[in-house]
PDB file of N, CA and C in Angstrom:
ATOM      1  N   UNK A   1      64.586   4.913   2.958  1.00  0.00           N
ATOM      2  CA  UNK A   1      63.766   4.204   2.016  1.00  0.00           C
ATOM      3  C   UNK A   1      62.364   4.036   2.566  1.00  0.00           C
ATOM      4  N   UNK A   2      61.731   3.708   1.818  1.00  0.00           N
ATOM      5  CA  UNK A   2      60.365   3.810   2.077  1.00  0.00           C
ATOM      6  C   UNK A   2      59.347   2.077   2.514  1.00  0.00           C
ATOM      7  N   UNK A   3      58.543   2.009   2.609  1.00  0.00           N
ATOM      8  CA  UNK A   3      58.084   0.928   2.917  1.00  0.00           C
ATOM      9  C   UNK A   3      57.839  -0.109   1.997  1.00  0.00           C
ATOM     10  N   UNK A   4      57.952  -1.559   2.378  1.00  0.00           N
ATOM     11  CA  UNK A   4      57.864  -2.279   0.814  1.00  0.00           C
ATOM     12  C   UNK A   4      56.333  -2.641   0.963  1.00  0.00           C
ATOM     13  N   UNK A   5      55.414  -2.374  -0.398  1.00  0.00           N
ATOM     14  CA  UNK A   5      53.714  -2.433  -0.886  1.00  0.00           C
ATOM     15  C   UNK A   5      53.692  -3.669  -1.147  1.00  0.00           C
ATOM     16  N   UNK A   6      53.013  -4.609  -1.287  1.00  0.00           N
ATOM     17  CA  UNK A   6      52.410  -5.974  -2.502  1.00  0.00           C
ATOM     18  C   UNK A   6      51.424  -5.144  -2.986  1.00  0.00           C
ATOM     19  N   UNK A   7      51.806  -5.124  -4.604  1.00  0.00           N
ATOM     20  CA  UNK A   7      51.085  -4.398  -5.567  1.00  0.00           C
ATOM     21  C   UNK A   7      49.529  -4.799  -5.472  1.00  0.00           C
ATOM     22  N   UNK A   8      49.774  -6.257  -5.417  1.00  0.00           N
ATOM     23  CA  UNK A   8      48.806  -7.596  -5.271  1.00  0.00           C
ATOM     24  C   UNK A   8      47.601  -7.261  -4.323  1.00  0.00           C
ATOM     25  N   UNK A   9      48.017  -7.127  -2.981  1.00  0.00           N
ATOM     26  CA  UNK A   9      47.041  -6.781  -2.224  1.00  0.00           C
ATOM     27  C   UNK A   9      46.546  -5.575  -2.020  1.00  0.00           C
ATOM     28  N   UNK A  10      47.161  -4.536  -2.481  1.00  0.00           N
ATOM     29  CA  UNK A  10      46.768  -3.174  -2.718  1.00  0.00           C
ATOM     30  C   UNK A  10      45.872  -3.069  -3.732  1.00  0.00           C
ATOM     31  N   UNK A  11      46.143  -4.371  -5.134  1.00  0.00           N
ATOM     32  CA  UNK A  11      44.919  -4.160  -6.515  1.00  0.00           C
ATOM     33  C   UNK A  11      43.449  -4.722  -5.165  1.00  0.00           C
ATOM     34  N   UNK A  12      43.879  -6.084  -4.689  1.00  0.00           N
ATOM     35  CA  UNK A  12      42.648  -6.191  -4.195  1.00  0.00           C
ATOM     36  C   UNK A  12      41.849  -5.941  -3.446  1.00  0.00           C
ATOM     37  N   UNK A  13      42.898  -5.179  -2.417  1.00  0.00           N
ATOM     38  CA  UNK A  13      41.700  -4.391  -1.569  1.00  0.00           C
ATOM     39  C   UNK A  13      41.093  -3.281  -2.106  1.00  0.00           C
ATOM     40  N   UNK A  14      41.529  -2.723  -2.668  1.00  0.00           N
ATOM     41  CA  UNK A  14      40.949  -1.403  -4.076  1.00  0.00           C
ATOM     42  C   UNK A  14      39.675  -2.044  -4.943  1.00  0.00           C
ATOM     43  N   UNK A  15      39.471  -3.109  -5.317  1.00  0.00           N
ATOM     44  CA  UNK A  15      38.407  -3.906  -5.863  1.00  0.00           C
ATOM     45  C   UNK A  15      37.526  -4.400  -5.361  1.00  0.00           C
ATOM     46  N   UNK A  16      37.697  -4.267  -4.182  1.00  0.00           N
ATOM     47  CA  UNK A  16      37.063  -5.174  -2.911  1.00  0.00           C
ATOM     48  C   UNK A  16      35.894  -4.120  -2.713  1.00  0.00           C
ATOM     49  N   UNK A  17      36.937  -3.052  -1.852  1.00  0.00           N
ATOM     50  CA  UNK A  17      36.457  -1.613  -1.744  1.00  0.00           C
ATOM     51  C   UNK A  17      35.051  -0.913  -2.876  1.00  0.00           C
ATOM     52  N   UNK A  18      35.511  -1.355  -4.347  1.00  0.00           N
ATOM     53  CA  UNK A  18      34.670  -0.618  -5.206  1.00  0.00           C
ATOM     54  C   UNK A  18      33.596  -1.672  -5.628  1.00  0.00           C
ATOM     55  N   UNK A  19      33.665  -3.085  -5.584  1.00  0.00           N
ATOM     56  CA  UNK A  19      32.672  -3.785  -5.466  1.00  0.00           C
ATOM     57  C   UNK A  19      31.688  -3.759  -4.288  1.00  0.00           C
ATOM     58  N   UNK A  20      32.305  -3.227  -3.061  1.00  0.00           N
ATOM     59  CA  UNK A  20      31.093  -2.878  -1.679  1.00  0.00           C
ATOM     60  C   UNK A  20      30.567  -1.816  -1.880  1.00  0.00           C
ATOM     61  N   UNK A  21      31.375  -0.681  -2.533  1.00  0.00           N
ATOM     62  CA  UNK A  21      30.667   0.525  -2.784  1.00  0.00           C
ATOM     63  C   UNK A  21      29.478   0.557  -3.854  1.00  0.00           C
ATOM     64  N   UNK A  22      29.843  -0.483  -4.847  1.00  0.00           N
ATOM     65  CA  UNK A  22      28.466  -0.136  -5.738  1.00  0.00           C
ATOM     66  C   UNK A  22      27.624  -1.846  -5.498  1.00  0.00           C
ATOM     67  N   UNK A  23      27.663  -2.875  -5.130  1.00  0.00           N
ATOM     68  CA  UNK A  23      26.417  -3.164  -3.910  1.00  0.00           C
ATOM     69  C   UNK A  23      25.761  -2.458  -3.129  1.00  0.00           C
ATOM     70  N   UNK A  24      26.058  -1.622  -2.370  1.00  0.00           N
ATOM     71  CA  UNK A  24      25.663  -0.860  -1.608  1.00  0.00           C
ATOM     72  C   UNK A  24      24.947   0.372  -2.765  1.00  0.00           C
ATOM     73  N   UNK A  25      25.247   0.784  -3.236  1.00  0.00           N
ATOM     74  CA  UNK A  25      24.605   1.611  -4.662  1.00  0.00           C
ATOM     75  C   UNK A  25      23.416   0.807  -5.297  1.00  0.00           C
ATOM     76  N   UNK A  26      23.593  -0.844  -5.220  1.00  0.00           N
ATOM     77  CA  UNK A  26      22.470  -1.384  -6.207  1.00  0.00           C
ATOM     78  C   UNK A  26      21.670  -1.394  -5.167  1.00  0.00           C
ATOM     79  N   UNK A  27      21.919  -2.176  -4.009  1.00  0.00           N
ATOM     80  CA  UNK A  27      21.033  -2.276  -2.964  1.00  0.00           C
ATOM     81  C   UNK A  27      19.859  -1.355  -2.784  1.00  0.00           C
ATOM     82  N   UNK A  28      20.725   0.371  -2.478  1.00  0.00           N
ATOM     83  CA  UNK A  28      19.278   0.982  -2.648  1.00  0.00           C
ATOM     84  C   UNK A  28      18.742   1.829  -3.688  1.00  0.00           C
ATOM     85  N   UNK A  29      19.457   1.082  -4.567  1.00  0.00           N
ATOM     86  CA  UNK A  29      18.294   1.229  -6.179  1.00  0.00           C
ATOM     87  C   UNK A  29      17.751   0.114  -6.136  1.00  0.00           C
ATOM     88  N   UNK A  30      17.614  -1.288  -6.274  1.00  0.00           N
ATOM     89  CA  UNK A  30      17.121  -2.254  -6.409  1.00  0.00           C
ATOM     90  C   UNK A  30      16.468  -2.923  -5.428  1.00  0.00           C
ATOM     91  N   UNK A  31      16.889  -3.054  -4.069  1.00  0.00           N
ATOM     92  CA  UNK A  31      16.829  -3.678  -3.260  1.00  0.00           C
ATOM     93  C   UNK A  31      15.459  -3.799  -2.342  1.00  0.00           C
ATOM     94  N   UNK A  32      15.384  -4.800  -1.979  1.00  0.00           N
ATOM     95  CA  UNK A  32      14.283  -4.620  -0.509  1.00  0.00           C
ATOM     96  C   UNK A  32      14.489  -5.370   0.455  1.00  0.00           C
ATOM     97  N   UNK A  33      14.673  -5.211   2.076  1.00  0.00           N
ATOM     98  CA  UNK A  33      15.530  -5.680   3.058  1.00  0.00           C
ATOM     99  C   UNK A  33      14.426  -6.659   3.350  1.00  0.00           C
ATOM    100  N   UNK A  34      15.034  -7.360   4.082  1.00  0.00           N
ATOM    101  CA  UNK A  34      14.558  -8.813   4.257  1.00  0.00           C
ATOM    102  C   UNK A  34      13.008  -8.697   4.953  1.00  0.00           C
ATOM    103  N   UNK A  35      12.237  -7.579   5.351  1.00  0.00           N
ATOM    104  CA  UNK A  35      11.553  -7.628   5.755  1.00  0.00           C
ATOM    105  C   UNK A  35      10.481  -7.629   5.112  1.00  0.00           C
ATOM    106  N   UNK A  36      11.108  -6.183   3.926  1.00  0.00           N
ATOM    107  CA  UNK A  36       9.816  -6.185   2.894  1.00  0.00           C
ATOM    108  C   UNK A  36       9.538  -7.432   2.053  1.00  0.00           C
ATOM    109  N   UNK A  37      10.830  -8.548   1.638  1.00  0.00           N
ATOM    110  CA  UNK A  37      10.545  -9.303   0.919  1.00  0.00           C
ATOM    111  C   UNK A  37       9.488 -10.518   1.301  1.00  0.00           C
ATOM    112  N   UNK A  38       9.849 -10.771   2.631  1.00  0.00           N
ATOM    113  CA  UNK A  38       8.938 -11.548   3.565  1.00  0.00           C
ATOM    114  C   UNK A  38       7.504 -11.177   3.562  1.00  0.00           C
ATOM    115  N   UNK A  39       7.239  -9.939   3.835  1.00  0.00           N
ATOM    116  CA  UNK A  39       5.760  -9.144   3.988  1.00  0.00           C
ATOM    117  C   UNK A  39       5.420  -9.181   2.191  1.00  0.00           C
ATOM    118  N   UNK A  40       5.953  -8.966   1.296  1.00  0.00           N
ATOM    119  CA  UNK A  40       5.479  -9.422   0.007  1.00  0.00           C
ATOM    120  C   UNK A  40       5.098 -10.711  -0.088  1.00  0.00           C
ATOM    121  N   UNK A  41       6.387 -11.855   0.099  1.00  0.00           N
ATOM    122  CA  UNK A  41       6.262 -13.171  -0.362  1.00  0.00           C
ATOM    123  C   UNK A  41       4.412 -13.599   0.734  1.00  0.00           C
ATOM    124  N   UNK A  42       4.212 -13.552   1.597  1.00  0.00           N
ATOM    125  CA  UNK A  42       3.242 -13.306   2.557  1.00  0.00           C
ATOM    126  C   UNK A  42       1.973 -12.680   1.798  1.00  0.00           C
ATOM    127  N   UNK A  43       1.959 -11.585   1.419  1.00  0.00           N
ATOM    128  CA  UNK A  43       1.037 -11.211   0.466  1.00  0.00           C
ATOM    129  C   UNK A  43       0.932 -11.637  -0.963  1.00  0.00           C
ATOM    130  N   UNK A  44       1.669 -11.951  -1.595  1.00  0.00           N
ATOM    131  CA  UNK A  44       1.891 -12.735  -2.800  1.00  0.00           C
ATOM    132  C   UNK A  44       0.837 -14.042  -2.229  1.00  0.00           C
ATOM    133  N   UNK A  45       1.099 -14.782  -1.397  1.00  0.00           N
ATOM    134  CA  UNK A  45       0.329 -15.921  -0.967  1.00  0.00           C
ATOM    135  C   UNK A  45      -0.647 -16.126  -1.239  1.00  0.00           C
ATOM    136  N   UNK A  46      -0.929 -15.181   0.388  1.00  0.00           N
ATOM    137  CA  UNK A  46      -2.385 -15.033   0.467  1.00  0.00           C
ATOM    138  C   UNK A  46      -3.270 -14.499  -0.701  1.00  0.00           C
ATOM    139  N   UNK A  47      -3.081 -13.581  -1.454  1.00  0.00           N
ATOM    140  CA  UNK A  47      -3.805 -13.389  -2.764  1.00  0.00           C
ATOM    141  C   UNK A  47      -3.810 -14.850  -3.684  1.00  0.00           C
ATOM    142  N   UNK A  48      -2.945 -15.150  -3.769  1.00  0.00           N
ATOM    143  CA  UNK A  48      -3.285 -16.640  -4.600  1.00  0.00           C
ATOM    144  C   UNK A  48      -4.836 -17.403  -3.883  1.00  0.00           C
ATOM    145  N   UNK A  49      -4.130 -17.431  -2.863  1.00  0.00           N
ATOM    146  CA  UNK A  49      -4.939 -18.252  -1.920  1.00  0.00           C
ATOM    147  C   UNK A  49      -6.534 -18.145  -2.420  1.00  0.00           C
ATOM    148  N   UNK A  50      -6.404 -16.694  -1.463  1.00  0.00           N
ATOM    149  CA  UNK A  50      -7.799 -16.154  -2.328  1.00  0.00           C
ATOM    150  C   UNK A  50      -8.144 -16.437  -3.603  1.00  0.00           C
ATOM    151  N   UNK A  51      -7.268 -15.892  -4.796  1.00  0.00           N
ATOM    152  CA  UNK A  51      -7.995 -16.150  -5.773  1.00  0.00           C
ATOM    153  C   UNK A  51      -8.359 -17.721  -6.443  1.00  0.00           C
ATOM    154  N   UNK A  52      -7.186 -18.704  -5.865  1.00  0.00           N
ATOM    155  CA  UNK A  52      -7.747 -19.949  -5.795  1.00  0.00           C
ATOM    156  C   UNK A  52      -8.837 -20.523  -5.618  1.00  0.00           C
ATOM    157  N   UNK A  53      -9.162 -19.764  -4.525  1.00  0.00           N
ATOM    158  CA  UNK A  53     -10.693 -20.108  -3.549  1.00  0.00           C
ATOM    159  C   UNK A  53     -12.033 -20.093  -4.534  1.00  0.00           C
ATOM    160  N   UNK A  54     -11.657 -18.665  -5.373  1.00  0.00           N
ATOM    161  CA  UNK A  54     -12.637 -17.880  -6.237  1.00  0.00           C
ATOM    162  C   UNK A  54     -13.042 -18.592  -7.744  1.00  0.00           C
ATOM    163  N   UNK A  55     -11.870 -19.288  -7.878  1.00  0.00           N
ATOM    164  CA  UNK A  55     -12.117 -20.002  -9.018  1.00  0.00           C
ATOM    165  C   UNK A  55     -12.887 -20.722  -9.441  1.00  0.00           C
ATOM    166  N   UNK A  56     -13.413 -20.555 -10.630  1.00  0.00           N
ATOM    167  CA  UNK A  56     -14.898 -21.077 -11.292  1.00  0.00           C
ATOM    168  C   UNK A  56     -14.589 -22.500 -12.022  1.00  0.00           C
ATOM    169  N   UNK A  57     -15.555 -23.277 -11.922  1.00  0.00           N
ATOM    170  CA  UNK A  57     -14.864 -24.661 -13.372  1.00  0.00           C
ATOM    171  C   UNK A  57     -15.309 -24.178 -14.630  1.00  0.00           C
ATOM    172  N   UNK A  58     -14.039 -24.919 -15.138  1.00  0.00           N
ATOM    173  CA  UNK A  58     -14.419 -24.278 -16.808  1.00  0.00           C
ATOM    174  C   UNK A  58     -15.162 -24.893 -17.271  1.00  0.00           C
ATOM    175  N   UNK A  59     -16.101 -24.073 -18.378  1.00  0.00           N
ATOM    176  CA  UNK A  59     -17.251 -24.660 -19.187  1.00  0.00           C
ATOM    177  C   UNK A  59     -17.020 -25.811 -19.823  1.00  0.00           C
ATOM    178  N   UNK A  60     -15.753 -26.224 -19.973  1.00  0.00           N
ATOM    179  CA  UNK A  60     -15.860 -27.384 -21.028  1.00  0.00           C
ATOM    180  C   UNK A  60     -15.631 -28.857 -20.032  1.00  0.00           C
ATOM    181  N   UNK A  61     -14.938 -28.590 -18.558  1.00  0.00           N
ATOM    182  CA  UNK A  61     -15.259 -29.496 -17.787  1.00  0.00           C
ATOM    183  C   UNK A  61     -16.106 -29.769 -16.893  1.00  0.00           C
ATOM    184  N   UNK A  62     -17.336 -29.357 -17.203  1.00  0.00           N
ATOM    185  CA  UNK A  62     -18.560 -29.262 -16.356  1.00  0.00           C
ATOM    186  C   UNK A  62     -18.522 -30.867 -15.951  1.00  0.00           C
ATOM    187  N   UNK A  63     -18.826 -31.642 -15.067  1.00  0.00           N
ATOM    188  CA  UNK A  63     -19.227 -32.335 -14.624  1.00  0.00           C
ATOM    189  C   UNK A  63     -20.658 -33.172 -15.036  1.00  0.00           C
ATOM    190  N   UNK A  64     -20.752 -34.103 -15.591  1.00  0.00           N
ATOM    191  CA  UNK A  64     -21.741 -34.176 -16.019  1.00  0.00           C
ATOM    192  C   UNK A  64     -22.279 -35.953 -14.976  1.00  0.00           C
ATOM    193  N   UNK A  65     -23.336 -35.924 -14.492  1.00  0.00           N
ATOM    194  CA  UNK A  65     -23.962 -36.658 -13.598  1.00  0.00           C
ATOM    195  C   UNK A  65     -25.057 -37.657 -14.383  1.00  0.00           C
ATOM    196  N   UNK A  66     -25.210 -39.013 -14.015  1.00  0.00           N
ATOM    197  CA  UNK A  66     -26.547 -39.952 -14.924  1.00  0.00           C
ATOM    198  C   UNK A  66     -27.154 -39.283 -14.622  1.00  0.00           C
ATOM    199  N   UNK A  67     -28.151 -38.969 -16.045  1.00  0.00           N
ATOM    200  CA  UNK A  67     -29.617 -38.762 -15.490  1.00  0.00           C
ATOM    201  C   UNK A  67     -29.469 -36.974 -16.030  1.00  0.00           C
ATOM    202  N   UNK A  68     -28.189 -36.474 -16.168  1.00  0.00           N
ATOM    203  CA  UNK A  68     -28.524 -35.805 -16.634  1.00  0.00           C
ATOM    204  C   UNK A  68     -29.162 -35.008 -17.732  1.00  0.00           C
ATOM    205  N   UNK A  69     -29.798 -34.109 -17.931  1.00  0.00           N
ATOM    206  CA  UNK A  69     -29.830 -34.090 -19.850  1.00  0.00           C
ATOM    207  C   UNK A  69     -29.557 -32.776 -20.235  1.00  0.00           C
ATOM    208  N   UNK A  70     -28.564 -33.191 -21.257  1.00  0.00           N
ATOM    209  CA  UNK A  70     -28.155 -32.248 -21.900  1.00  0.00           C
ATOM    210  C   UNK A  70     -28.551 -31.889 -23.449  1.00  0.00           C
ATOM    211  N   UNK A  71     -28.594 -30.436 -24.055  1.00  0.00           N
ATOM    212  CA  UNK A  71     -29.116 -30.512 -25.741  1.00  0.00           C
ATOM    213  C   UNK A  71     -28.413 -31.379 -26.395  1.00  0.00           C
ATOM    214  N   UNK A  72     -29.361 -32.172 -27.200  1.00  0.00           N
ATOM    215  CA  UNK A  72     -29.764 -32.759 -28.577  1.00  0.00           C
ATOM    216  C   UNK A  72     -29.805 -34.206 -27.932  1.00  0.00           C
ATOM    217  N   UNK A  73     -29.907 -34.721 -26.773  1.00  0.00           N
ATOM    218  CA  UNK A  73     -30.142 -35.623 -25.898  1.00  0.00           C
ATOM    219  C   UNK A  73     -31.383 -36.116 -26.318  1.00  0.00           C
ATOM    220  N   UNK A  74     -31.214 -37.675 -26.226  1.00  0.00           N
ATOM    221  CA  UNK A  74     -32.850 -38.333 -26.605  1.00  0.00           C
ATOM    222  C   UNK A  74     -33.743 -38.370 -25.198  1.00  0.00           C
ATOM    223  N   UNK A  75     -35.049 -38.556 -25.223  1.00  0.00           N
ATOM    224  CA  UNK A  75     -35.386 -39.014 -24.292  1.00  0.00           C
ATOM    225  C   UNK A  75     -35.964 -40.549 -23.969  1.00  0.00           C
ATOM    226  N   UNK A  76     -35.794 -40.924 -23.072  1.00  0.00           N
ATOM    227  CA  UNK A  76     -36.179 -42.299 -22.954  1.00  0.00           C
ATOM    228  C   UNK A  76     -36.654 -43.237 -23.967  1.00  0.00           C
ATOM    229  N   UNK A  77     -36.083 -43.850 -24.876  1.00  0.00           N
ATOM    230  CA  UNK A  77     -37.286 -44.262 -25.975  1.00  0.00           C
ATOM    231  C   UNK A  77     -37.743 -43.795 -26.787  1.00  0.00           C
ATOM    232  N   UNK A  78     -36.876 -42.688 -26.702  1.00  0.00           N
ATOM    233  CA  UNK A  78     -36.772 -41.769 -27.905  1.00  0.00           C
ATOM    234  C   UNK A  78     -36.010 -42.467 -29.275  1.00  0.00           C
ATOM    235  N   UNK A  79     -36.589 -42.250 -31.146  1.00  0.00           N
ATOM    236  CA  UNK A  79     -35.656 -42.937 -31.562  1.00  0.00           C
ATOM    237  C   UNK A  79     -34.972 -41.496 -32.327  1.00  0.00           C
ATOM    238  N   UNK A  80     -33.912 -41.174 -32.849  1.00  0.00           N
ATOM    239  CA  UNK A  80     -33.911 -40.120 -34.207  1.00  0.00           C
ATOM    240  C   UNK A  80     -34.601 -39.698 -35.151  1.00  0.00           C
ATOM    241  N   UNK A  81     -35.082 -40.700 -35.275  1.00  0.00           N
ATOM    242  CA  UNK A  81     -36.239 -40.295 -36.592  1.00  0.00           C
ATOM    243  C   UNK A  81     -37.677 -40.025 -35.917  1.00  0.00           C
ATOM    244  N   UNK A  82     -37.920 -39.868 -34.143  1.00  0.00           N
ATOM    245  CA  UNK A  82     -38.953 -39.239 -33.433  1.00  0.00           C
ATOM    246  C   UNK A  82     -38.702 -37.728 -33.645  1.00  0.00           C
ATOM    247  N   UNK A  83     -37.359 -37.450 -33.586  1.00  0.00           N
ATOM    248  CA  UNK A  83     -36.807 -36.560 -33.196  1.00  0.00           C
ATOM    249  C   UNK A  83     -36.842 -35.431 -34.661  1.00  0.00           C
ATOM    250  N   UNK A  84     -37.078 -36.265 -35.804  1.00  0.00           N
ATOM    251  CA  UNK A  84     -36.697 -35.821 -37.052  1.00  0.00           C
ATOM    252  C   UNK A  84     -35.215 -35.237 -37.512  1.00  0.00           C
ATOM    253  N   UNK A  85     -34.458 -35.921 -37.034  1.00  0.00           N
ATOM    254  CA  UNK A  85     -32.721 -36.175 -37.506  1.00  0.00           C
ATOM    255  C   UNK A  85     -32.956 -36.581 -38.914  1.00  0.00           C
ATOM    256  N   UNK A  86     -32.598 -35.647 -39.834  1.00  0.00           N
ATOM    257  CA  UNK A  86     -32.524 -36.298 -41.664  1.00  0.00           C
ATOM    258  C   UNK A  86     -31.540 -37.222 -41.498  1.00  0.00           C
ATOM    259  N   UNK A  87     -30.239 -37.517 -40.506  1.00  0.00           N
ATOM    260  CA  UNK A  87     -29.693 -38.080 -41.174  1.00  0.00           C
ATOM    261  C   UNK A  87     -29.809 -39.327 -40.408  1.00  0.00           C
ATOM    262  N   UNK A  88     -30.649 -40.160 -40.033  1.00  0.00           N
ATOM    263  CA  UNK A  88     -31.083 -41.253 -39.931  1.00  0.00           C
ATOM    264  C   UNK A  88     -31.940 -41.811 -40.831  1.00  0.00           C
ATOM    265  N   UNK A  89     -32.616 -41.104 -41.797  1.00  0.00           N
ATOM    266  CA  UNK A  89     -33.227 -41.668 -43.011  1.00  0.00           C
ATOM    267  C   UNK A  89     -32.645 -42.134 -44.263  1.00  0.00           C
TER     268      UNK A  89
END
């Protein structure tokens, strides 16, 4: 007679087997080893960084300081109707 199998552990090492084989298949279709991901995440950074640095304020939050003047601004003692605004008359 022949040897007694567990069907059981024969399905799972067979599954085991074909799940390492195609990891290993995605890996090097997909993959990048821990080094490249590091040397990306690293460059990913630093470009932020940079372009952080570079960043302009936006026009609509300009900063505006006393004393400054900006258009349609009076001047000192100025009234609207110096200015000829119709709709102060």
């Amino acid at each position: 007679m022949g040897d007694v199998v567990n069907l059981n552990q024969y399905r799972k090492r067979r599954e085991r087997a074909e799940r390492g084989r195609k990891a290993a298949e995605n890996r090097v279709r997909f993959g990048q080893d821990a080094a490249e991901r590091t040397r990306n995440a690293a460059d990913r950074s630093q470009r932020d960084k940079t372009l952080d640095g570079k960043k302009l304020d936006s026009p609509g939050k300009a900063e505006v300081r006393p004393g400054d003047a900006r258009p349609g601004d009076l001047r000192q003692g100025e009234t609207p109707a110096d200015k000829g605004d119709p709709s102060t008359d």
